[in-house]
N, C-alpha and C. Protein backbone atom coordinates (compact mmCIF):
# COMPACT_ATOMS: atom_id res chain seq x y z
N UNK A 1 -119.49 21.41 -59.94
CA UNK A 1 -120.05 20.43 -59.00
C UNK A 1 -119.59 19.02 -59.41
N UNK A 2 -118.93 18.31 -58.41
CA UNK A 2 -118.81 16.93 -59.10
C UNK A 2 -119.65 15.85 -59.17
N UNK A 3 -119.40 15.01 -60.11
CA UNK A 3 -120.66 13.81 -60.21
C UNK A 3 -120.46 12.63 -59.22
N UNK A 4 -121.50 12.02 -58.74
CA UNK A 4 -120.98 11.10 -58.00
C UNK A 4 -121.50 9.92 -58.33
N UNK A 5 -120.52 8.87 -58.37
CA UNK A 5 -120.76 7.42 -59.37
C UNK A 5 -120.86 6.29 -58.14
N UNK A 6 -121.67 5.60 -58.50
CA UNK A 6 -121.42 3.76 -57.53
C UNK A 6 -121.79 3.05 -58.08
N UNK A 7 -120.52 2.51 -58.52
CA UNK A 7 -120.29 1.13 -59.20
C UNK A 7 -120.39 0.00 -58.17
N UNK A 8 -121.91 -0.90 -58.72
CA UNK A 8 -122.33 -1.72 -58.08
C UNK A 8 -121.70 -2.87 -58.46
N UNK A 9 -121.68 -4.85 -57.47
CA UNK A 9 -121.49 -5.47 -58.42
C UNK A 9 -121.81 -6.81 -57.07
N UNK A 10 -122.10 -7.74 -57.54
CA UNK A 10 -123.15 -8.86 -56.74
C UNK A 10 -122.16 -10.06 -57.48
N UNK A 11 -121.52 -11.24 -56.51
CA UNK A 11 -121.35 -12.77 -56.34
C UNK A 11 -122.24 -13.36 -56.10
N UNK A 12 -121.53 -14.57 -56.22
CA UNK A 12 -121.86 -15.43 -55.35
C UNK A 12 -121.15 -17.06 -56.07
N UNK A 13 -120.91 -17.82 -55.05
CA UNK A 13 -120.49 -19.36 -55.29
C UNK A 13 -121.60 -20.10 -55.11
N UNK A 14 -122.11 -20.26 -56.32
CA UNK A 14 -122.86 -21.84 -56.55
C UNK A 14 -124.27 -20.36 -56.11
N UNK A 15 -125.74 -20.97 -56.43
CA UNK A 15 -126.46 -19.69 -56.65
C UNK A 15 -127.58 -20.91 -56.30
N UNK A 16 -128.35 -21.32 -54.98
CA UNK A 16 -127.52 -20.33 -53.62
C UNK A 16 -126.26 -20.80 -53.02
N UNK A 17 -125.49 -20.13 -52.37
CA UNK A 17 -124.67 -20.50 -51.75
C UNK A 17 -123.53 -19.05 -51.10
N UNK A 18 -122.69 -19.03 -50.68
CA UNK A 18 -122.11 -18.26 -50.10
C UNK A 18 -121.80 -16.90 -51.08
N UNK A 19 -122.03 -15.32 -50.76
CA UNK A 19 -121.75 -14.94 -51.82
C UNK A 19 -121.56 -13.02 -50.91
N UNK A 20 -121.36 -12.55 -52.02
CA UNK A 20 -120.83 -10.74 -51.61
C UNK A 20 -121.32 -9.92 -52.53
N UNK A 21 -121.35 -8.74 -52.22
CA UNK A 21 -121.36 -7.23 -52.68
C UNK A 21 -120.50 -6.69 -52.52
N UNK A 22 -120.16 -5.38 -53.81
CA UNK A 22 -119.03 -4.82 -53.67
C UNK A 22 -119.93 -3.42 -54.29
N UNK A 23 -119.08 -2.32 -53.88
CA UNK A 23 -119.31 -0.74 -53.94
C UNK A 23 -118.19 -0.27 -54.48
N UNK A 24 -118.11 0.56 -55.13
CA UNK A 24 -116.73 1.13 -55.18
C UNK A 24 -117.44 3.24 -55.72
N UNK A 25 -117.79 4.14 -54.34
CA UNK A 25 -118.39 4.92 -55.02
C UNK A 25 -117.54 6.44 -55.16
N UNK A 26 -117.62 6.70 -56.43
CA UNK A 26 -116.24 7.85 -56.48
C UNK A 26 -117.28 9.24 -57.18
N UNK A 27 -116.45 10.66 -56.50
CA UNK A 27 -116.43 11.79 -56.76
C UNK A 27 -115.87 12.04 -57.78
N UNK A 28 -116.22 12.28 -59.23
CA UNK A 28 -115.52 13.00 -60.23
C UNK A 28 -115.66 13.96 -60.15
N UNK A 29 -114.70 15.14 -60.54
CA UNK A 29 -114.92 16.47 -61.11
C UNK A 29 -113.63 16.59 -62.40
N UNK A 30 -114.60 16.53 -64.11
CA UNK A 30 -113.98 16.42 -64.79
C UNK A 30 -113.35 14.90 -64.89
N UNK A 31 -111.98 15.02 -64.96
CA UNK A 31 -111.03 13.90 -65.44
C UNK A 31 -110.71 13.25 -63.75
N UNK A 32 -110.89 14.24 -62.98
CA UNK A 32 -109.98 14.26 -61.33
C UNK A 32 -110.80 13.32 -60.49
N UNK A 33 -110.41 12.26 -59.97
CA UNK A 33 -111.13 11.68 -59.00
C UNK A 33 -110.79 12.85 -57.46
N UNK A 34 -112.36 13.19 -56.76
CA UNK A 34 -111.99 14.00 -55.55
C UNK A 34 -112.11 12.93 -54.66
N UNK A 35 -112.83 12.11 -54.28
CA UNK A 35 -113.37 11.40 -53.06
C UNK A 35 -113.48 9.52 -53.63
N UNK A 36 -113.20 8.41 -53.20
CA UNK A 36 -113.30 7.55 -53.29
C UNK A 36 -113.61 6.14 -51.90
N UNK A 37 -114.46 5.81 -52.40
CA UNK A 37 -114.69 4.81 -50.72
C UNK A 37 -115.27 3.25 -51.01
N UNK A 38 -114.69 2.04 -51.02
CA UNK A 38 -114.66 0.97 -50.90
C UNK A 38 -115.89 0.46 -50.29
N UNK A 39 -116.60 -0.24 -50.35
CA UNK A 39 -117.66 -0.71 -49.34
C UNK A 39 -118.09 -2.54 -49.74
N UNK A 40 -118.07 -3.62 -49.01
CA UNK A 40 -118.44 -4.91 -49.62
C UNK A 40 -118.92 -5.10 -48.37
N UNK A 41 -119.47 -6.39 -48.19
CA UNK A 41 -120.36 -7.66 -47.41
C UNK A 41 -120.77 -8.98 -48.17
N UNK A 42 -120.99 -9.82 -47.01
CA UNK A 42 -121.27 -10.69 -47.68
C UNK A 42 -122.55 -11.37 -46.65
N UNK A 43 -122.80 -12.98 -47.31
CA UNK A 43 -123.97 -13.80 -46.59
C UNK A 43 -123.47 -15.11 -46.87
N UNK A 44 -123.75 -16.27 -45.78
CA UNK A 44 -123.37 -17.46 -46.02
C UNK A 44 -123.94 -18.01 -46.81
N UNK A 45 -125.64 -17.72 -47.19
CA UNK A 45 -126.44 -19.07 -47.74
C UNK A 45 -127.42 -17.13 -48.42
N UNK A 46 -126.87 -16.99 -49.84
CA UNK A 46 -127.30 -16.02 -50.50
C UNK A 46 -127.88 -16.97 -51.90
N UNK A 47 -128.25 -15.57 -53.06
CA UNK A 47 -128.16 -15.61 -54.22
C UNK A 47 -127.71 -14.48 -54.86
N UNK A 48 -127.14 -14.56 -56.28
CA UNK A 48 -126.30 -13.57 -57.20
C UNK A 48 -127.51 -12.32 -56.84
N UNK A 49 -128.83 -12.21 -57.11
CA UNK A 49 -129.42 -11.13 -57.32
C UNK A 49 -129.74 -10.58 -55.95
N UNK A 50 -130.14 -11.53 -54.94
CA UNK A 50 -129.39 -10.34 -53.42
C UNK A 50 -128.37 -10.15 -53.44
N UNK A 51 -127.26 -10.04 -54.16
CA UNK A 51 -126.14 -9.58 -53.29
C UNK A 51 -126.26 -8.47 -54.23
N UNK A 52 -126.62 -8.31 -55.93
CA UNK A 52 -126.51 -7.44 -57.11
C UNK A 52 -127.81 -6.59 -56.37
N UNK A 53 -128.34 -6.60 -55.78
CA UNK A 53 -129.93 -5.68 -55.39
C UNK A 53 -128.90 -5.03 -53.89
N UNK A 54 -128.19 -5.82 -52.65
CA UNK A 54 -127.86 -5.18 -51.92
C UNK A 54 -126.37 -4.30 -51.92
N UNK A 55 -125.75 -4.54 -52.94
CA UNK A 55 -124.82 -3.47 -53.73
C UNK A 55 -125.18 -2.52 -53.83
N UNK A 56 -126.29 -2.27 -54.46
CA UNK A 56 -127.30 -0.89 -54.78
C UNK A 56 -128.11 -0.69 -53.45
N UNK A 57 -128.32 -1.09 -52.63
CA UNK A 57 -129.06 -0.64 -51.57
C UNK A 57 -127.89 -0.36 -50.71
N UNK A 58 -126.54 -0.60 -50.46
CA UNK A 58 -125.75 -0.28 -49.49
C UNK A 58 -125.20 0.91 -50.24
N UNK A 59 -125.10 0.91 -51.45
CA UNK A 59 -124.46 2.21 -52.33
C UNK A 59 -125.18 3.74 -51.58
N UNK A 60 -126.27 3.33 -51.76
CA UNK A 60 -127.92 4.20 -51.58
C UNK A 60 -127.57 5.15 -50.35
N UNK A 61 -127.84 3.63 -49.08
CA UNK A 61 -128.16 3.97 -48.01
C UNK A 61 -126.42 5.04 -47.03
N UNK A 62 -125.39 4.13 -47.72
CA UNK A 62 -124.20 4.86 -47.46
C UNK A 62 -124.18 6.35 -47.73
N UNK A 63 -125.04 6.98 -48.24
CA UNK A 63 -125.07 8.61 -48.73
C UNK A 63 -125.35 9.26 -47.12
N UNK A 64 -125.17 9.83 -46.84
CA UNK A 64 -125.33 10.78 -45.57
C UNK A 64 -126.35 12.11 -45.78
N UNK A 65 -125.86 12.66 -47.18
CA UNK A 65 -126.97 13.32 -47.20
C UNK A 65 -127.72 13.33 -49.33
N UNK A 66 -128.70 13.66 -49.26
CA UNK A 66 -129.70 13.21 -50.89
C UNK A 66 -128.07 13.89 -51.36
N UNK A 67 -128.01 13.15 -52.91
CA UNK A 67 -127.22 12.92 -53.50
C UNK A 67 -127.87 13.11 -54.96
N UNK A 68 -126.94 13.31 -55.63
CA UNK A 68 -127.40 13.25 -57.25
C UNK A 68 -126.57 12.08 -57.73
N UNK A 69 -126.95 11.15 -58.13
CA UNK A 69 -126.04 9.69 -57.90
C UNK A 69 -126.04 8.97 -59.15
N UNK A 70 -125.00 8.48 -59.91
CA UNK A 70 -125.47 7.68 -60.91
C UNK A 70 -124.85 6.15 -60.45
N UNK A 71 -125.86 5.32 -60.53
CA UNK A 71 -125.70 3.75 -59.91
C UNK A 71 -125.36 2.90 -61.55
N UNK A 72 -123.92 2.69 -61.20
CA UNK A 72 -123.85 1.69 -62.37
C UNK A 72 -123.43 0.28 -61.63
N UNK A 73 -124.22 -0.49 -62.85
CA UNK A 73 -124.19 -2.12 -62.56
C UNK A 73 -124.61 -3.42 -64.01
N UNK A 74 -123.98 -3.96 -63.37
CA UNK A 74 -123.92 -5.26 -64.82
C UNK A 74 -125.57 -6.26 -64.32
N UNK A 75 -126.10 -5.87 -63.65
CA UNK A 75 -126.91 -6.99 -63.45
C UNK A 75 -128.50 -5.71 -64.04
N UNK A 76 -128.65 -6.66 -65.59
CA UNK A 76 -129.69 -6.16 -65.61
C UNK A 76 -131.14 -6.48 -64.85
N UNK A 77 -131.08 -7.07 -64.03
CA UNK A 77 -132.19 -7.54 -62.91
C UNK A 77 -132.39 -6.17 -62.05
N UNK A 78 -131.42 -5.61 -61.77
CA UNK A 78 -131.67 -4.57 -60.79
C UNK A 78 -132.15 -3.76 -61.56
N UNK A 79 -131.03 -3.24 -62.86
CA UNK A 79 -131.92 -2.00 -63.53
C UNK A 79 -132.97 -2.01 -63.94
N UNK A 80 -133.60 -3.26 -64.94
CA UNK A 80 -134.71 -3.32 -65.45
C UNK A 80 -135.86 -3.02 -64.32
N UNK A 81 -135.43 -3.99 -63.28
CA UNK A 81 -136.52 -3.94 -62.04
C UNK A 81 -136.80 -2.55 -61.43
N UNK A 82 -135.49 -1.79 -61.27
CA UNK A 82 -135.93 -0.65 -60.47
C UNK A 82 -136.55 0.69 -61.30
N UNK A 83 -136.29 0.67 -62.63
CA UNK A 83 -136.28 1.62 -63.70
C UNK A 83 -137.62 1.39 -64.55
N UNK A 84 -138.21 -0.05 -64.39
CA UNK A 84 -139.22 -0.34 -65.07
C UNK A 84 -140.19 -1.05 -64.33
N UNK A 85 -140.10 -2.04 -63.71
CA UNK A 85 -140.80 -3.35 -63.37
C UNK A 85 -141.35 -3.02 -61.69
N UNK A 86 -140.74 -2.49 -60.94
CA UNK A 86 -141.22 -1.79 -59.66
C UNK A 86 -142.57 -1.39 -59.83
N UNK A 87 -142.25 0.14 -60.30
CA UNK A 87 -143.79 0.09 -60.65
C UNK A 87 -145.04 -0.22 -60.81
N UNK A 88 -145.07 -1.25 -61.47
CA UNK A 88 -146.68 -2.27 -61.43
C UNK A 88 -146.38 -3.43 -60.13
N UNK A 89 -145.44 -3.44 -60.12
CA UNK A 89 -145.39 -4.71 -58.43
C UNK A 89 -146.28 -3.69 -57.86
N UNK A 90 -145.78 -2.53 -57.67
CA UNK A 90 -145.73 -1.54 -56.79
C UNK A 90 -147.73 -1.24 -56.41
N UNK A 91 -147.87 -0.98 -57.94
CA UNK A 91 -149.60 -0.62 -58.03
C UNK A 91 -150.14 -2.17 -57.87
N UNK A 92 -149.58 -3.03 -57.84
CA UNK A 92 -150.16 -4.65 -57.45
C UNK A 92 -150.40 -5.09 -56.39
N UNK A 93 -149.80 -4.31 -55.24
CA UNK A 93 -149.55 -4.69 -54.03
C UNK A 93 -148.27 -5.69 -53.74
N UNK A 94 -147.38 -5.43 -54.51
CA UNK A 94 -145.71 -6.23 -54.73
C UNK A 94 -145.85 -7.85 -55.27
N UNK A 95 -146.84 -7.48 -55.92
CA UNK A 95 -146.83 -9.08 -57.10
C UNK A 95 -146.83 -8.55 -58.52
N UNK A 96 -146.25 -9.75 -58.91
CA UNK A 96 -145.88 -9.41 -60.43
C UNK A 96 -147.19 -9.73 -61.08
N UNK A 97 -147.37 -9.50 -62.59
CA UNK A 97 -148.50 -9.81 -63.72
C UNK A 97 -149.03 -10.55 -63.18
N UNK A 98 -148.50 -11.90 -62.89
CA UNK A 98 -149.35 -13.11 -62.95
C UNK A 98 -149.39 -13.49 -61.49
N UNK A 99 -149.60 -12.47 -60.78
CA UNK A 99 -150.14 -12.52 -59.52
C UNK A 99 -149.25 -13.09 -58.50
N UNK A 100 -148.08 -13.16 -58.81
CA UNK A 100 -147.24 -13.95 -57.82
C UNK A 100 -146.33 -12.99 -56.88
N UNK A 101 -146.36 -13.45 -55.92
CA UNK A 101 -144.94 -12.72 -54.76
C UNK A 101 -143.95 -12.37 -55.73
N UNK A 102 -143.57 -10.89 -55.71
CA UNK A 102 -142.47 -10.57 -56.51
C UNK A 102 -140.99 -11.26 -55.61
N UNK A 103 -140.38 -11.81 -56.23
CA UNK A 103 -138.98 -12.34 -55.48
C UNK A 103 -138.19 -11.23 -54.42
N UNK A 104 -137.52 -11.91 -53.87
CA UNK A 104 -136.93 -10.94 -52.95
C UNK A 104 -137.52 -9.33 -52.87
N UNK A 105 -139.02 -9.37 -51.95
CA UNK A 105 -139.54 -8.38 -52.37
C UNK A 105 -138.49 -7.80 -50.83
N UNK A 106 -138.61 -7.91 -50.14
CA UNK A 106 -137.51 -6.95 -48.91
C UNK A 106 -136.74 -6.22 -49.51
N UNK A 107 -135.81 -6.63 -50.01
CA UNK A 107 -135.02 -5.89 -51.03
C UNK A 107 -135.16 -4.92 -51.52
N UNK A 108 -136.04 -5.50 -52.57
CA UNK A 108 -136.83 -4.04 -53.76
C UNK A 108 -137.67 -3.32 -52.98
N UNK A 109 -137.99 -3.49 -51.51
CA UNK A 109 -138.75 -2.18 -50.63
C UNK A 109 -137.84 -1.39 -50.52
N UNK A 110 -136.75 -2.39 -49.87
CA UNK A 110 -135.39 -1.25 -49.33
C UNK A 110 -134.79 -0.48 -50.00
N UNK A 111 -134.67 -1.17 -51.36
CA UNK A 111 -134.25 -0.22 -52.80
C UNK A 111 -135.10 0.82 -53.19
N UNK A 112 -136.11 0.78 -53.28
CA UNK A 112 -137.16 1.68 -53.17
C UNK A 112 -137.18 2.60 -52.35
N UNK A 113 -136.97 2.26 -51.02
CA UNK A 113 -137.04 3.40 -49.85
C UNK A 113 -135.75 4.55 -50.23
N UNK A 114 -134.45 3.20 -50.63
CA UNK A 114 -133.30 4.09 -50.01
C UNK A 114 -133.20 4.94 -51.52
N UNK A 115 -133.73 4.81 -52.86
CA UNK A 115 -133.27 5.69 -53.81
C UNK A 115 -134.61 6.83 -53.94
N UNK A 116 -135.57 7.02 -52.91
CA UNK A 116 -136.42 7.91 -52.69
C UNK A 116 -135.74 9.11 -52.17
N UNK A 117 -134.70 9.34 -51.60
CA UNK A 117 -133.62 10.34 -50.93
C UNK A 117 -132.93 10.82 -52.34
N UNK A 118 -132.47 10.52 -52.96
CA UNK A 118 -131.95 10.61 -53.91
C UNK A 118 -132.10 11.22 -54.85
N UNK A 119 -131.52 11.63 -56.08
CA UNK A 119 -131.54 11.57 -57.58
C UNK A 119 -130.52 10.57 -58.24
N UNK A 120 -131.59 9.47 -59.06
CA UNK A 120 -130.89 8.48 -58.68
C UNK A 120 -130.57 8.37 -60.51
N UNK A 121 -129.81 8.12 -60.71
CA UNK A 121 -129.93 7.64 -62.51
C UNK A 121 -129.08 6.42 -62.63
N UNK A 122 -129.90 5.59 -63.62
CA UNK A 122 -129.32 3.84 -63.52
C UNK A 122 -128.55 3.74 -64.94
N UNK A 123 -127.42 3.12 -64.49
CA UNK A 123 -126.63 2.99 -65.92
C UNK A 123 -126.24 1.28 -66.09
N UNK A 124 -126.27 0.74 -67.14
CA UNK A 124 -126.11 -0.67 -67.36
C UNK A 124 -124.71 -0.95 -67.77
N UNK A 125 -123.73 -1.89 -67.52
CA UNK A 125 -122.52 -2.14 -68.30
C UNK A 125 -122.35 -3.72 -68.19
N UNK A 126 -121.91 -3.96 -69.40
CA UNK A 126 -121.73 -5.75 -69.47
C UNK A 126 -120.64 -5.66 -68.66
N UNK A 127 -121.13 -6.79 -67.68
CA UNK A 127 -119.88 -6.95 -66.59
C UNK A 127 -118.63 -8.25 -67.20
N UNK A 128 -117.71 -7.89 -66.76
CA UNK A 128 -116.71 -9.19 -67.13
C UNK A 128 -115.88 -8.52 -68.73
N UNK A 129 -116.01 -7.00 -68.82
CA UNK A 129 -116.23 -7.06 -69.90
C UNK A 129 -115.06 -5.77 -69.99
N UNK A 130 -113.71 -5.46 -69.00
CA UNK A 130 -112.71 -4.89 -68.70
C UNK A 130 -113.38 -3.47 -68.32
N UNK A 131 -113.93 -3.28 -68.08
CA UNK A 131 -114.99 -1.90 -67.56
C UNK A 131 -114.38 -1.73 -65.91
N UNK A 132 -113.06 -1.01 -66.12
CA UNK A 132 -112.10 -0.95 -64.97
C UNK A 132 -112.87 -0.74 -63.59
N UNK A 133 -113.80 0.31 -63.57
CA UNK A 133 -114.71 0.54 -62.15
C UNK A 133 -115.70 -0.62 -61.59
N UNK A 134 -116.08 -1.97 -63.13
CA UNK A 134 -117.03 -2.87 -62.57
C UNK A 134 -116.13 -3.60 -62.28
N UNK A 135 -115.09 -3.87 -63.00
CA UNK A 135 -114.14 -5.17 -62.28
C UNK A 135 -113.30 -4.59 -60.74
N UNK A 136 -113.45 -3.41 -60.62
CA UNK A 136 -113.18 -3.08 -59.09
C UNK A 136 -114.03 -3.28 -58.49
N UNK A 137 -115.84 -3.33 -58.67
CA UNK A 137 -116.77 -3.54 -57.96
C UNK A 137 -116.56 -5.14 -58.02
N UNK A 138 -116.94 -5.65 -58.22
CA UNK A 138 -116.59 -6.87 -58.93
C UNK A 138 -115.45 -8.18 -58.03
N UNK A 139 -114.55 -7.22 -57.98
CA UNK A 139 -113.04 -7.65 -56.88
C UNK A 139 -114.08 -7.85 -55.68
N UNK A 140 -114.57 -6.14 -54.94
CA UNK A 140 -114.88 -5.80 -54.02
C UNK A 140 -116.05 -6.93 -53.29
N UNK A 141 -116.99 -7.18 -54.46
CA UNK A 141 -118.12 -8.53 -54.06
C UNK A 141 -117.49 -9.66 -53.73
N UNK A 142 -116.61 -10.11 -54.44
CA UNK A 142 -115.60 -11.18 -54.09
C UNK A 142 -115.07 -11.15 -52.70
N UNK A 143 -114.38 -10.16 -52.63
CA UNK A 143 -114.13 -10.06 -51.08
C UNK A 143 -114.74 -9.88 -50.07
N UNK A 144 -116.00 -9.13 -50.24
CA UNK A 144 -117.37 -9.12 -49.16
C UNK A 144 -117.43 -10.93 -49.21
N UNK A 145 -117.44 -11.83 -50.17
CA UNK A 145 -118.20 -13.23 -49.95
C UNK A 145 -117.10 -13.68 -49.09
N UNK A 146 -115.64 -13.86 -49.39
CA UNK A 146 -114.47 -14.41 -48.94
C UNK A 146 -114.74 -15.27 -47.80
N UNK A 147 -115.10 -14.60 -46.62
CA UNK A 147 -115.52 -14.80 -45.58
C UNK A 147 -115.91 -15.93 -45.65
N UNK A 148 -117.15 -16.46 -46.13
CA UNK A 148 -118.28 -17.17 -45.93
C UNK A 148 -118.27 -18.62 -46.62
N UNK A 149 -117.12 -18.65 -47.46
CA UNK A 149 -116.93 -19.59 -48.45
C UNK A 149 -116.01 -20.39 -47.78
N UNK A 150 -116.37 -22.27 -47.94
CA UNK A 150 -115.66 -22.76 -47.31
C UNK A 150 -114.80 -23.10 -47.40
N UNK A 151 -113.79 -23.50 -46.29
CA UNK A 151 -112.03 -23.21 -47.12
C UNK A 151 -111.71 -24.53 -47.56
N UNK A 152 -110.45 -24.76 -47.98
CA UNK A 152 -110.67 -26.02 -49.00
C UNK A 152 -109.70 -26.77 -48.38
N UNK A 153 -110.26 -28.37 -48.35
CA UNK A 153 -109.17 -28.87 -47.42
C UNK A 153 -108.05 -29.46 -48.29
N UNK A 154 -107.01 -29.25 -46.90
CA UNK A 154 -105.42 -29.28 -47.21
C UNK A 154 -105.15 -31.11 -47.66
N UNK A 155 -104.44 -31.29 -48.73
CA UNK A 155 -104.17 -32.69 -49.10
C UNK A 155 -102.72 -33.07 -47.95
């Protein structure tokens, strides 16, 4: 049976400001890549941790059918949050300890919803850090933002 990987990875220029997600989610079996598929977007007026939270929610929701999935990503915000910190938002009514609106709670619903289909297992990697599949995710966020970023004027 092969494993199936999505390498997550979240931009952005200037935080907030224009920024992307990138996917990059592949079929191993063994050494052999079987299946591979590209996926980015972006937003004009974002931040780094929506675009690193909707990486993993477009990874998710892109499955067609429950999946046994391992989600890797450099932003420990997502893992810690979804692997640990969910939870008590969760029994809080989506506020953190000290009683406050958990941040971008939309998000962490949608993340929530979409890795409920799933078997989901979270893996961490320092990004920037030649980890060939994050710097392809990585590219991929870049180019989801491209779009949105303003172009630079000609001298």
């Amino acid at each position: 049976m092969p494993e199936l990987f999505a390498y997550t990875d979240g931009a952005c220029s200037g935080n907030p400001g224009p920024g992307g997600w990138g996917v990059l989610l592949r079929a191993i079996e063994g050494d052999t890549v079987l299946k591979e598929r590209e996926l980015c977007g972006g937003e004009a007026e974002t931040t780094n941790n929506r675009m690193e939270l909707l990486a993993a929610i477009n990874a998710l929701e892109t499955l067609e059918r429950a999946s046994k999935v391992i989600v890797v990503t450099d932003s420990a915000y997502v893992k810690n949050g979804v692997t640990g910190w969910i939870f008590g938002w969760k029994r809080n009514g989506w506020k953190t300890s000290n009683k406050k609106p958990v941040k971008n709670v939309d998000l962490w619903q949608r993340l929530d919803e979409a890795q409920t289909r799933h078997d989901v297992t979270w893996e961490w990697v320092k990004g920037h850090a030649g980890h060939p599949e994050n710097e392809k995710a990585d590219e991929l966020a870049r180019a989801g933002m491209a779009p949105f970023k303003p172009k630079k004027a000609q001298a």
